[in-house]
Protein backbone atom coordinates (compact mmCIF):
# COMPACT_ATOMS: atom_id res chain seq x y z
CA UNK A 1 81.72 123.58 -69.40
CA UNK A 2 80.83 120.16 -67.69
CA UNK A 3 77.56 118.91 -67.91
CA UNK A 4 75.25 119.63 -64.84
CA UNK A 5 74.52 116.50 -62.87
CA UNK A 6 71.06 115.16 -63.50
CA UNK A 7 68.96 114.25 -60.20
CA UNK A 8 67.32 110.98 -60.56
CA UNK A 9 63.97 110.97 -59.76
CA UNK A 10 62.51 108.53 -56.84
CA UNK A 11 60.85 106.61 -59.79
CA UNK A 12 64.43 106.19 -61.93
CA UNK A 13 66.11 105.27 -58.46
CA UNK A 14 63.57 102.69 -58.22
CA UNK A 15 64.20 101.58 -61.31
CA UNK A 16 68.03 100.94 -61.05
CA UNK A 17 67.84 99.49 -57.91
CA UNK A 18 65.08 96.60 -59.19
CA UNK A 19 67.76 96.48 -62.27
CA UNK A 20 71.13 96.09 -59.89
CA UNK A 21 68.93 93.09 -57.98
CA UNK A 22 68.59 91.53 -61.57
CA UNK A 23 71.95 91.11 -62.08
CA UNK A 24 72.02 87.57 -60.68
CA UNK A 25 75.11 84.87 -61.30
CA UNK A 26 74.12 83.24 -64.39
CA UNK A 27 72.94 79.71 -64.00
CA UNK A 28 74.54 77.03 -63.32
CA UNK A 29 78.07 79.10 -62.75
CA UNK A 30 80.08 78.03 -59.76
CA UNK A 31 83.41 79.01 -58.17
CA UNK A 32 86.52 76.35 -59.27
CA UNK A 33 87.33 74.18 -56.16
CA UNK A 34 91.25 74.36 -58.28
CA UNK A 35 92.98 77.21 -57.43
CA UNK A 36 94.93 77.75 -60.75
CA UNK A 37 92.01 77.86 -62.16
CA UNK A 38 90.12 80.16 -60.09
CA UNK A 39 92.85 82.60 -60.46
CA UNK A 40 93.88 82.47 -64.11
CA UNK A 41 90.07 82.55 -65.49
CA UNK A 42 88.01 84.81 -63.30
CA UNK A 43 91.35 87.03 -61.30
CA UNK A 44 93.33 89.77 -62.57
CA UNK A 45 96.59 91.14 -60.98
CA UNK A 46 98.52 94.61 -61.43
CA UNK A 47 101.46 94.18 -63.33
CA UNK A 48 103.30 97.32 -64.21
CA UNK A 49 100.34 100.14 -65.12
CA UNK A 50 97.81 97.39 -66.42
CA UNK A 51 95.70 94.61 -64.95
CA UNK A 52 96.52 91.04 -66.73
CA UNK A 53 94.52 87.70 -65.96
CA UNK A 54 96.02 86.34 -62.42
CA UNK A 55 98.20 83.06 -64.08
CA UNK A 56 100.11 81.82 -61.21
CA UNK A 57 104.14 80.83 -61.64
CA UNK A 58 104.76 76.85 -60.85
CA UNK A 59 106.16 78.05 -57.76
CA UNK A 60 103.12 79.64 -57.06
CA UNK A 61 100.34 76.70 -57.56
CA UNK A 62 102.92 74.46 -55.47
CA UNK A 63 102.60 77.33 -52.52
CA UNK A 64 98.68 76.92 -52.77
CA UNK A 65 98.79 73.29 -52.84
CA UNK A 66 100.75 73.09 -49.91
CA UNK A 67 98.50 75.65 -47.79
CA UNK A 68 95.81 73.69 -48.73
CA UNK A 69 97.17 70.58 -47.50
CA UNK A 70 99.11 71.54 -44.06
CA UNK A 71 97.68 72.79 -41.50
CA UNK A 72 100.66 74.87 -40.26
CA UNK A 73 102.96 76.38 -42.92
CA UNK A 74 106.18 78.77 -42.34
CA UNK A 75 107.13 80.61 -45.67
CA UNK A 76 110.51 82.06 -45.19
CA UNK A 77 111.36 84.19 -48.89
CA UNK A 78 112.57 86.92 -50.46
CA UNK A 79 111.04 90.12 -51.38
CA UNK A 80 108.69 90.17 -54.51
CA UNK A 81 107.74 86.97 -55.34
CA UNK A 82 103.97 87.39 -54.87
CA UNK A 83 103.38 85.09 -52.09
CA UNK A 84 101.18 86.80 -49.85
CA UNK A 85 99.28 87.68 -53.17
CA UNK A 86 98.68 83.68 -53.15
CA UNK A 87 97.66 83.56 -49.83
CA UNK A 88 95.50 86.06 -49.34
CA UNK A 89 94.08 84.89 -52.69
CA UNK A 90 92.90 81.60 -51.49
CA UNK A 91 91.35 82.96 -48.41
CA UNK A 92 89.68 84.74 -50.90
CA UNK A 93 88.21 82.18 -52.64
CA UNK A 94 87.74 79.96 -49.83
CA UNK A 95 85.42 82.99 -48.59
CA UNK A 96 83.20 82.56 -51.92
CA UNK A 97 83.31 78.79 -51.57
CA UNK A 98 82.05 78.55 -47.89
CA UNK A 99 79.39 81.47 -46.24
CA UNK A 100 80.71 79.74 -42.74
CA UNK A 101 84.61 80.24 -43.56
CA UNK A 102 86.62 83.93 -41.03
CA UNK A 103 89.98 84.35 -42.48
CA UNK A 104 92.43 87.51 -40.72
CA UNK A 105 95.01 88.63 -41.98
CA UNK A 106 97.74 90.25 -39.92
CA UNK A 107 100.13 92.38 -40.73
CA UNK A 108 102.24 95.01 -38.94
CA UNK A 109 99.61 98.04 -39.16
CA UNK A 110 96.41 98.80 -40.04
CA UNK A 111 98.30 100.70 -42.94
CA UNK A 112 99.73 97.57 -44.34
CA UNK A 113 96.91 95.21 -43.77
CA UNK A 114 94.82 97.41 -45.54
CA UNK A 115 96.90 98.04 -48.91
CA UNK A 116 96.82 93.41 -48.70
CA UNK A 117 92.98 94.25 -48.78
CA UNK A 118 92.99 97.02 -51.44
CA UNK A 119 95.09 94.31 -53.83
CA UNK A 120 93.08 91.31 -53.10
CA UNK A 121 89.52 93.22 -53.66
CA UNK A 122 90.51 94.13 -57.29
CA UNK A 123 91.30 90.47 -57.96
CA UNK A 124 87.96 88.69 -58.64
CA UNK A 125 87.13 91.03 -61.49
CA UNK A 126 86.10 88.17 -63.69
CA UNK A 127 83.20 86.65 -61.27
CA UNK A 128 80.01 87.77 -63.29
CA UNK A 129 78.04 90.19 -60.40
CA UNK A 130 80.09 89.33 -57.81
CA UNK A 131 78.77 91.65 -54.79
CA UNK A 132 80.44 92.73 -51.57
CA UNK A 133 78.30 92.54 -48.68
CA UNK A 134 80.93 94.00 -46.60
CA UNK A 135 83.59 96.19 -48.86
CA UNK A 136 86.35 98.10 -46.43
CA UNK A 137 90.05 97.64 -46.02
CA UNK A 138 88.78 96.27 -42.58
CA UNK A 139 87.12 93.30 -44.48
CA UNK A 140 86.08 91.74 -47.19
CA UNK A 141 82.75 89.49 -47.66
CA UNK A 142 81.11 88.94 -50.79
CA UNK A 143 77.28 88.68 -50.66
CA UNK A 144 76.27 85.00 -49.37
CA UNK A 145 80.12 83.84 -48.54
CA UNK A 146 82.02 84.12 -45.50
CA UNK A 147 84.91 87.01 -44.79
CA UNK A 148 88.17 87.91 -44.57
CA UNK A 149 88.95 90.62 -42.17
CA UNK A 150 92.29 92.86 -42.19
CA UNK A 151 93.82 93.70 -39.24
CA UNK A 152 96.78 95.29 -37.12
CA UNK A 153 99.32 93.07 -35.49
CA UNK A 154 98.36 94.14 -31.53
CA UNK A 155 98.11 91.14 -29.04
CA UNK A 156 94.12 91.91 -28.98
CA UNK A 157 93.33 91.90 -32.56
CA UNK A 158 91.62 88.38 -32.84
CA UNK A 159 90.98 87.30 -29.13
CA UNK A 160 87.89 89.35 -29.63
CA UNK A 161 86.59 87.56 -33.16
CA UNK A 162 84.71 84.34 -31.86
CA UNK A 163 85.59 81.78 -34.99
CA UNK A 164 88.66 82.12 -37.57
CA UNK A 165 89.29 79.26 -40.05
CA UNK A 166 92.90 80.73 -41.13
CA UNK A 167 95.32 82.96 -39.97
CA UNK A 168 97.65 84.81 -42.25
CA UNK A 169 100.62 86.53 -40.49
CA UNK A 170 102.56 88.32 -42.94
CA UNK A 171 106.25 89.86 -42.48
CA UNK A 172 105.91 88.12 -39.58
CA UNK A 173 109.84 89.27 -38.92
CA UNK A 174 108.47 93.05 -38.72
CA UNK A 175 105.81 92.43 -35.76
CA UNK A 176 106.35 93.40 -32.37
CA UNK A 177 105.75 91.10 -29.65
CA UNK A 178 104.45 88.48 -32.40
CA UNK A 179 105.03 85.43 -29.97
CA UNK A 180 101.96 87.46 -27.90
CA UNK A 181 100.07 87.92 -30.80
CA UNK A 182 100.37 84.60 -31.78
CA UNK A 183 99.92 83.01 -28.59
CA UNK A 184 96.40 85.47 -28.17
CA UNK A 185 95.67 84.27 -31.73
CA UNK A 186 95.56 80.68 -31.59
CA UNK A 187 92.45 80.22 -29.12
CA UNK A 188 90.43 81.49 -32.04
CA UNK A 189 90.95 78.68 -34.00
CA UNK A 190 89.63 75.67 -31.79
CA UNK A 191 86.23 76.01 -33.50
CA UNK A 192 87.86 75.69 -36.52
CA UNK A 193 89.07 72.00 -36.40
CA UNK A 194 90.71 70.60 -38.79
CA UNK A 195 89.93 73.55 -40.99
CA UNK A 196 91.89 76.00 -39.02
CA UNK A 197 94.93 76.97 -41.13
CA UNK A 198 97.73 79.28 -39.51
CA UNK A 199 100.52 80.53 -42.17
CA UNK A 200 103.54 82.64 -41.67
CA UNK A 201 105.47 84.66 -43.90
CA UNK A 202 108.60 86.58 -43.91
CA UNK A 203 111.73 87.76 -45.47
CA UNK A 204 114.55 87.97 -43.21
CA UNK A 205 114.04 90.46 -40.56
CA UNK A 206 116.82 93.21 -38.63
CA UNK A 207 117.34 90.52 -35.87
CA UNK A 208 118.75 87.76 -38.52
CA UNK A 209 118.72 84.54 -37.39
CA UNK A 210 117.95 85.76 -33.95
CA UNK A 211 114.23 86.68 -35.45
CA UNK A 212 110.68 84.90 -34.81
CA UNK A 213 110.68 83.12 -38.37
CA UNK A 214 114.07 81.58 -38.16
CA UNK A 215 113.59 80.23 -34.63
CA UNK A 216 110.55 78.86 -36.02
CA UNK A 217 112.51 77.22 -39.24
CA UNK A 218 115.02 75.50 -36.92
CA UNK A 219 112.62 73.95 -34.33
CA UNK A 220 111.34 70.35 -34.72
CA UNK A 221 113.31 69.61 -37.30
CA UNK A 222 115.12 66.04 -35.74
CA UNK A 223 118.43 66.46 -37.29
CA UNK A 224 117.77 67.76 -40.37
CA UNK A 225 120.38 69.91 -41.98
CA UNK A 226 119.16 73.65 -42.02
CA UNK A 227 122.25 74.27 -44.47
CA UNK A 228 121.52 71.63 -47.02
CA UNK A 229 117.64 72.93 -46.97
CA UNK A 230 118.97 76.60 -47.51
CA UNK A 231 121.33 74.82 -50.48
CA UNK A 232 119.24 72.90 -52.27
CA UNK A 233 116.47 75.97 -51.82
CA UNK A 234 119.51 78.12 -53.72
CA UNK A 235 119.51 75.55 -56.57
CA UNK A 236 115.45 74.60 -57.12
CA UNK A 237 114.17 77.87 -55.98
CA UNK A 238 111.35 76.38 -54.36
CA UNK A 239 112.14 73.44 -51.45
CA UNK A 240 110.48 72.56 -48.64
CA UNK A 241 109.37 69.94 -45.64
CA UNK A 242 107.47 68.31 -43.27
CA UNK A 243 109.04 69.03 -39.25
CA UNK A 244 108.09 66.57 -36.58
CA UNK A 245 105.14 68.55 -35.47
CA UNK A 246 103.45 68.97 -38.75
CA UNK A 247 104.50 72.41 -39.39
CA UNK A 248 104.97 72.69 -43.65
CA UNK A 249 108.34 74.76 -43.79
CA UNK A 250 109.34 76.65 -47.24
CA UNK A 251 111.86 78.15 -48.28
CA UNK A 252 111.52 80.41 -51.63
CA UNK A 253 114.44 81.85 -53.49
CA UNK A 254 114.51 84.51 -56.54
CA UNK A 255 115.25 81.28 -58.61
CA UNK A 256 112.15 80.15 -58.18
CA UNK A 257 110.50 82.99 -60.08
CA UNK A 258 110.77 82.33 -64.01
CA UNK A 259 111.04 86.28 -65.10
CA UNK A 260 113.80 86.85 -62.49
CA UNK A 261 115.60 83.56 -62.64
């Protein structure tokens, strides 16, 4: 028969609450600036039925570099390759860096936004005593950092949220209306400056080359040769450039990936 569950008196309560508040980052520990670094020593990431330490693919500390740098980026990929894993992995980190940072992610429900949060929380595991102040698959926000919030793709989801330092639309391809939502979006960002960071990410979506993410691949791009990017991205894996308005644009094949290449 199972044990009976012993009631803790006020007095033990009291005592493993002064304990938790103990529990303090030991000194002098601080959260890698690097990326790579931040993921492979203190991360962990389901693969298969286990949790291994978060070591990110070449491909993968070239996508972080490259979010870090632009301030617009368009990811247009195929299925699998971990990218919004990356993404929402830096927000992640750039929410225990900086109390003052508001990341959103979007996706195309609440349902999918929410399994994005449910991954990403289980990824600091190695942070000694890391605590959530806010802990939902609404948002994230470790104690003394800044948050990362999950939402819906609806036209109102962030005209209501007053500051947001990135933007993270995922399967952008899949959204309804996402020219709205993006349009509603933006005005969020002005408080940002230079911080603010939009990124979009999609594999190909039912309307093809008629779709959001492939209008915004061939715009801006001053007579550069959308079939030579798609080639060369067939050969490297990984390829990528700078339009004339600054947007970052990538594209990312299978080849890219060293298990499935």
């Amino acid at each position: 028969m199972p044990k009976p569950k012993t009631i803790l008196t006020l007095r033990e309560q009291a005592r493993q609450e002064l304990t938790r508040r103990k529990r303090i980052i030991p000194k002098g520990f601080s959260i890698p600036q690097d990326f790579a670094e931040f993921t492979e020593h203190y991360c962990t990431i389901r693969s298969g039925s286990e949790f291994v330490p978060f070591k990110l693919y070449p491909f993968q500390v070239e996508l972080a570099k490259l979010i870090r740098t632009y301030r617009r980026v368009v990811v247009f990929k195929v299925r699998q390759m971990g990218a919004s894993e990356v993404i929402a992995g830096t927000m992640i980190q750039d929410s225990l860096l900086n109390p003052g940072y508001s990341g959103v992610v979007l996706s195309i429900g609440q349902n999918e936004s929410s399994k994005i949060a449910g991954r990403i929380k289980a990824m600091p595991t190695g942070i000694p005593n890391l605590r959530w102040a806010s802990n939902s698959t609404q948002e994230l926000r470790p104690e003394g950092g800044g948050s990362v919030l999950f939402r819906p793709s609806t036209p109102y989801a962030v005209r209501s949220l007053p500051s947001v330092t990135t933007l993270f639309f995922d399967e952008v391809d899949y959204i309804a209306k996402v020219s709205e939502l993006y349009a509603g979006a933006a005005p969020a960002q002005k408080m940002a400056g230079d911080q603010a960071r939009t990124i979009m990410v999609s594999t190909m979506g039912p309307e093809g080359e008629l779709g959001f993410l492939w209008q915004m691949l061939i715009m801006g791009n001053d007579g550069i040769d959308m079939a030579q990017q798609i080639q060369t991205a067939r050969k490297t894996g990984f390829h990528y450039w700078i339009d004339s308005n600054g947007w970052c644009k990538i594209l990312l094949h299978w080849k890219a990936h060293p298990i499935y290449s």
